[in-house]
N, C-alpha and C. Protein backbone atom coordinates (compact mmCIF):
# COMPACT_ATOMS: atom_id res chain seq x y z
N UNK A 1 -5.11 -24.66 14.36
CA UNK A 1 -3.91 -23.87 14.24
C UNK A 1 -4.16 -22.76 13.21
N UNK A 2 -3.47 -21.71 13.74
CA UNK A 2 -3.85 -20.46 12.46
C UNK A 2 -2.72 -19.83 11.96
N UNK A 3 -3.04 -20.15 10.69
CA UNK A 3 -1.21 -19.98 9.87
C UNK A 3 -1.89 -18.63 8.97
N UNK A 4 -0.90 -17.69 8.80
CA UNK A 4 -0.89 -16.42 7.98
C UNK A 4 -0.22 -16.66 6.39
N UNK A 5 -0.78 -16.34 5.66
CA UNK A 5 0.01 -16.04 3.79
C UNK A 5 -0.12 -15.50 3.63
N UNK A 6 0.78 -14.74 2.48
CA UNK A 6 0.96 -13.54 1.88
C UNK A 6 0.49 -13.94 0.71
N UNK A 7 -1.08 -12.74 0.41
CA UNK A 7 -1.02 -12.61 -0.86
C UNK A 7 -1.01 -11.86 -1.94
N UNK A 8 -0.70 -11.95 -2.96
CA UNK A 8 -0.14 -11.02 -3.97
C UNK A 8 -1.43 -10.86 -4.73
N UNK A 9 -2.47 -9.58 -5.31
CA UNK A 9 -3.10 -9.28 -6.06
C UNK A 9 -2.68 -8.25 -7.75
N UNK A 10 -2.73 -8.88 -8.51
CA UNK A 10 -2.56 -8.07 -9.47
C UNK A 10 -3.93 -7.89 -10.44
N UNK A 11 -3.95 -6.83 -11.15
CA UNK A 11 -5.04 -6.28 -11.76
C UNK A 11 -4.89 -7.01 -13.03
N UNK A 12 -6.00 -7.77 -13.81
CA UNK A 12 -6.02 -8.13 -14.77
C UNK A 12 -6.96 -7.63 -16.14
N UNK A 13 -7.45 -8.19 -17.20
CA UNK A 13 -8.27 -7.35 -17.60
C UNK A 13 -9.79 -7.78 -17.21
N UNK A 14 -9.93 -9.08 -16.76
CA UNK A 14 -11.17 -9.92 -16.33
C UNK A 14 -11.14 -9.46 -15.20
N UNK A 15 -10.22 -8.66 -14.27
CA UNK A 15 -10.57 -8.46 -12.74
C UNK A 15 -8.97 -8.37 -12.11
N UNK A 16 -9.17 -9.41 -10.94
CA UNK A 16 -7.80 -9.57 -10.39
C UNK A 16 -7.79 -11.21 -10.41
N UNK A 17 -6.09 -11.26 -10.21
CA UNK A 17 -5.80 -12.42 -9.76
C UNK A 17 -4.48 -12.60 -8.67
N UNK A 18 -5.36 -13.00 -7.85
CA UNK A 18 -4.61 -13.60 -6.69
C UNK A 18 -3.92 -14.89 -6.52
N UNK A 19 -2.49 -14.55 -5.83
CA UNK A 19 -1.71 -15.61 -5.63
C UNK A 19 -1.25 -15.97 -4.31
N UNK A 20 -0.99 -16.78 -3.81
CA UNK A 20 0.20 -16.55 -2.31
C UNK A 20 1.09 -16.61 -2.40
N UNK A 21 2.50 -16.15 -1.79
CA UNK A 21 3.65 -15.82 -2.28
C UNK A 21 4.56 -17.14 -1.78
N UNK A 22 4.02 -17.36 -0.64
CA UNK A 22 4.40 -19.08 0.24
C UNK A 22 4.14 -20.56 -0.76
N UNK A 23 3.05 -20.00 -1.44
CA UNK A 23 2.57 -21.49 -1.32
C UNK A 23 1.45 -20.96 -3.16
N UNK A 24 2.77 -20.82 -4.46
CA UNK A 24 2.43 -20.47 -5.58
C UNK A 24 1.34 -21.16 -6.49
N UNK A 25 1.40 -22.41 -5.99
CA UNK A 25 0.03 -23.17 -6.33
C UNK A 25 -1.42 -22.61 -6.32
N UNK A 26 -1.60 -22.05 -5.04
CA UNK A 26 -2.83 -21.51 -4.62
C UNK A 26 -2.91 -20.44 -5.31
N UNK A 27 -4.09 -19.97 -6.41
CA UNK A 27 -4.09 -19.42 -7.33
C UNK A 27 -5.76 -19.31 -7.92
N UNK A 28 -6.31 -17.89 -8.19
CA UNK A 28 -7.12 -18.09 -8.41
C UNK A 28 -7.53 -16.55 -9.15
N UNK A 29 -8.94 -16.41 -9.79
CA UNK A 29 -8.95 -14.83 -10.15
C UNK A 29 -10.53 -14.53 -9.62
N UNK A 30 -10.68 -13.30 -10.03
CA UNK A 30 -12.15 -12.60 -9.47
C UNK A 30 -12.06 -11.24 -10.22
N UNK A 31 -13.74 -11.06 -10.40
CA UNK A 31 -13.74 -9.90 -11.03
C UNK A 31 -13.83 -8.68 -10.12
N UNK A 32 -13.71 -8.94 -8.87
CA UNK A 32 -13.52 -7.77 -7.55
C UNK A 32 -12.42 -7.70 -6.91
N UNK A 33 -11.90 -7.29 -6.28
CA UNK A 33 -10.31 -7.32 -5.38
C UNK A 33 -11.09 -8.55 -4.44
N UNK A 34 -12.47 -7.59 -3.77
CA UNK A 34 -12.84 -8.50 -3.00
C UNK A 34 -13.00 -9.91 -3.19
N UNK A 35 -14.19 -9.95 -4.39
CA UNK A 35 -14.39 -11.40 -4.53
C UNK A 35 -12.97 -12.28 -4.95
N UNK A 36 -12.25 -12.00 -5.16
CA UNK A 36 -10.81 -12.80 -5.72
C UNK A 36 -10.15 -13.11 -4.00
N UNK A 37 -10.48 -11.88 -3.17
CA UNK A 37 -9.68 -12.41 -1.90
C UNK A 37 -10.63 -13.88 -1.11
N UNK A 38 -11.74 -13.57 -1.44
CA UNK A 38 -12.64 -15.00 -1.02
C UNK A 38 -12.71 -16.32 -1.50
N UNK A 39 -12.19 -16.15 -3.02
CA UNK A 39 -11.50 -17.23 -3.76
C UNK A 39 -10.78 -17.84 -3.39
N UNK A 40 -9.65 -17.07 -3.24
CA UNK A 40 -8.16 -17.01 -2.49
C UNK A 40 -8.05 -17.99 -1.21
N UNK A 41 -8.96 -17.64 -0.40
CA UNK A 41 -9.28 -18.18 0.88
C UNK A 41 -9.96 -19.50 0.46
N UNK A 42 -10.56 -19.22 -0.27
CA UNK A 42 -11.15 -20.79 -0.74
C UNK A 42 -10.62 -21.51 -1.63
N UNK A 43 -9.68 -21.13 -1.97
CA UNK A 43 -8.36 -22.10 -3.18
C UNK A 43 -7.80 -22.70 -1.84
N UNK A 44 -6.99 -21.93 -0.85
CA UNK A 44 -6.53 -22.06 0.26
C UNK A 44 -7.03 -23.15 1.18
N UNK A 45 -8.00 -23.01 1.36
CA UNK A 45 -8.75 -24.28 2.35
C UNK A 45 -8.82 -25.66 1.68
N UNK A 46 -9.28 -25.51 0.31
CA UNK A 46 -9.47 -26.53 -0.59
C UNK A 46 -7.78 -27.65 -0.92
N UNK A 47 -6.89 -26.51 -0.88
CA UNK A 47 -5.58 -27.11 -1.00
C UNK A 47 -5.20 -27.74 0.31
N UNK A 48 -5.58 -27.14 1.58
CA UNK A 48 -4.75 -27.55 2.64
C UNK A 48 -5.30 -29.23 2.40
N UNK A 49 -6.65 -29.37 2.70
CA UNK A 49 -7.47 -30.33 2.24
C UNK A 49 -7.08 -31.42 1.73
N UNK A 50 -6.54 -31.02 0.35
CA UNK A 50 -6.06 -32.14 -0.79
C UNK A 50 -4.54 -32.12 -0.25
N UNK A 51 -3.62 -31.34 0.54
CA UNK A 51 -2.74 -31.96 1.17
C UNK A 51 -2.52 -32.55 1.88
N UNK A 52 -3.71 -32.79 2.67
CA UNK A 52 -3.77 -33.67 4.18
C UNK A 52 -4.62 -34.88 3.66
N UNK A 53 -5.12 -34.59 2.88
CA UNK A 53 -5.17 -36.68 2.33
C UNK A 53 -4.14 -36.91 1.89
N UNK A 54 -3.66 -36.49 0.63
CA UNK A 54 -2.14 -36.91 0.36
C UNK A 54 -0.95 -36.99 1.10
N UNK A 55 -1.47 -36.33 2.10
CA UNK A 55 -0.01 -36.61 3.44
C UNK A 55 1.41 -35.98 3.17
N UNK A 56 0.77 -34.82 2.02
CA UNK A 56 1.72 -34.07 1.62
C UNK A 56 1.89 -32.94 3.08
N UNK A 57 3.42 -32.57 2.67
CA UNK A 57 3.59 -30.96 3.86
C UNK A 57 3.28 -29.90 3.11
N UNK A 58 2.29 -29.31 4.34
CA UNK A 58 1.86 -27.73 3.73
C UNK A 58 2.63 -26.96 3.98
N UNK A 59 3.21 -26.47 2.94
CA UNK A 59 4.19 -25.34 2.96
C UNK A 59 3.74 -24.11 4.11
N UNK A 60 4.48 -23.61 4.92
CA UNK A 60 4.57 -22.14 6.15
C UNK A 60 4.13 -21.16 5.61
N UNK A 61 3.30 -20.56 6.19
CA UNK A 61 2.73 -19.11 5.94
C UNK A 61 4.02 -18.67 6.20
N UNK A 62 3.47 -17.19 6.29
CA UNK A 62 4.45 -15.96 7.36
C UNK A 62 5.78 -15.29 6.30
N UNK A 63 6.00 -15.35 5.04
CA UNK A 63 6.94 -14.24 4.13
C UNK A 63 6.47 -12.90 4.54
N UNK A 64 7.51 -11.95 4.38
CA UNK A 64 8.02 -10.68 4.91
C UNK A 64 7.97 -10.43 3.09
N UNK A 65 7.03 -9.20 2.94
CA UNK A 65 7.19 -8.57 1.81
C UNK A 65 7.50 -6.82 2.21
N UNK A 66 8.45 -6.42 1.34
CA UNK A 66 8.01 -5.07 1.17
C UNK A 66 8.93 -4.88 -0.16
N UNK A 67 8.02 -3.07 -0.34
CA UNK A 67 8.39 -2.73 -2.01
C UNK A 67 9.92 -1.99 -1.48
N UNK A 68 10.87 -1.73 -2.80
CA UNK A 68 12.22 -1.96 -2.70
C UNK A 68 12.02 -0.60 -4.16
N UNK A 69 12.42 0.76 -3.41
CA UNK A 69 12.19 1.89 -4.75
C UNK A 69 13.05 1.47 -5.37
N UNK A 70 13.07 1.93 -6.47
CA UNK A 70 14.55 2.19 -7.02
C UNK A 70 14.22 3.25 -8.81
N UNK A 71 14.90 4.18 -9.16
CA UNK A 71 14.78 5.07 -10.01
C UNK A 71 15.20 4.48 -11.00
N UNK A 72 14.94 4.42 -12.42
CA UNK A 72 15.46 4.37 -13.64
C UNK A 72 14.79 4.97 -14.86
């Protein structure tokens, strides 16, 4: 089955760090956009993992983001 997440990158001073916006656990950093998105993917796999022994529910991909202007 192929489930989609949203993830959030922010710039840090070690690099970036990536989050998913679904599923806030999954969490990880990198000193590339890139290498942090491969992390990401591999925090990701590693969690589904440790949820399916625990027989925990994996939280749904698929959040709707967009930016929201606003002046001040």
């Amino acid at each position: 089955m192929l489930s989609n997440y949203t993830a959030r990158y922010t710039k840090i001073s070690s690099g970036y760090l990536g989050q998913l916006v679904e599923w806030p656990e999954v969490i990880t950093e990198g000193k590339t956009l890139e290498e942090c998105r491969e992390m990401l993917k591999d925090a990701l796999r590693e969690m589904i993992l440790a949820y399916r022994q625990q027989k925990k529910e994996i939280p749904p991909g698929g959040a709707l983001l967009e930016q929201v202007p606003v002046e001040f």
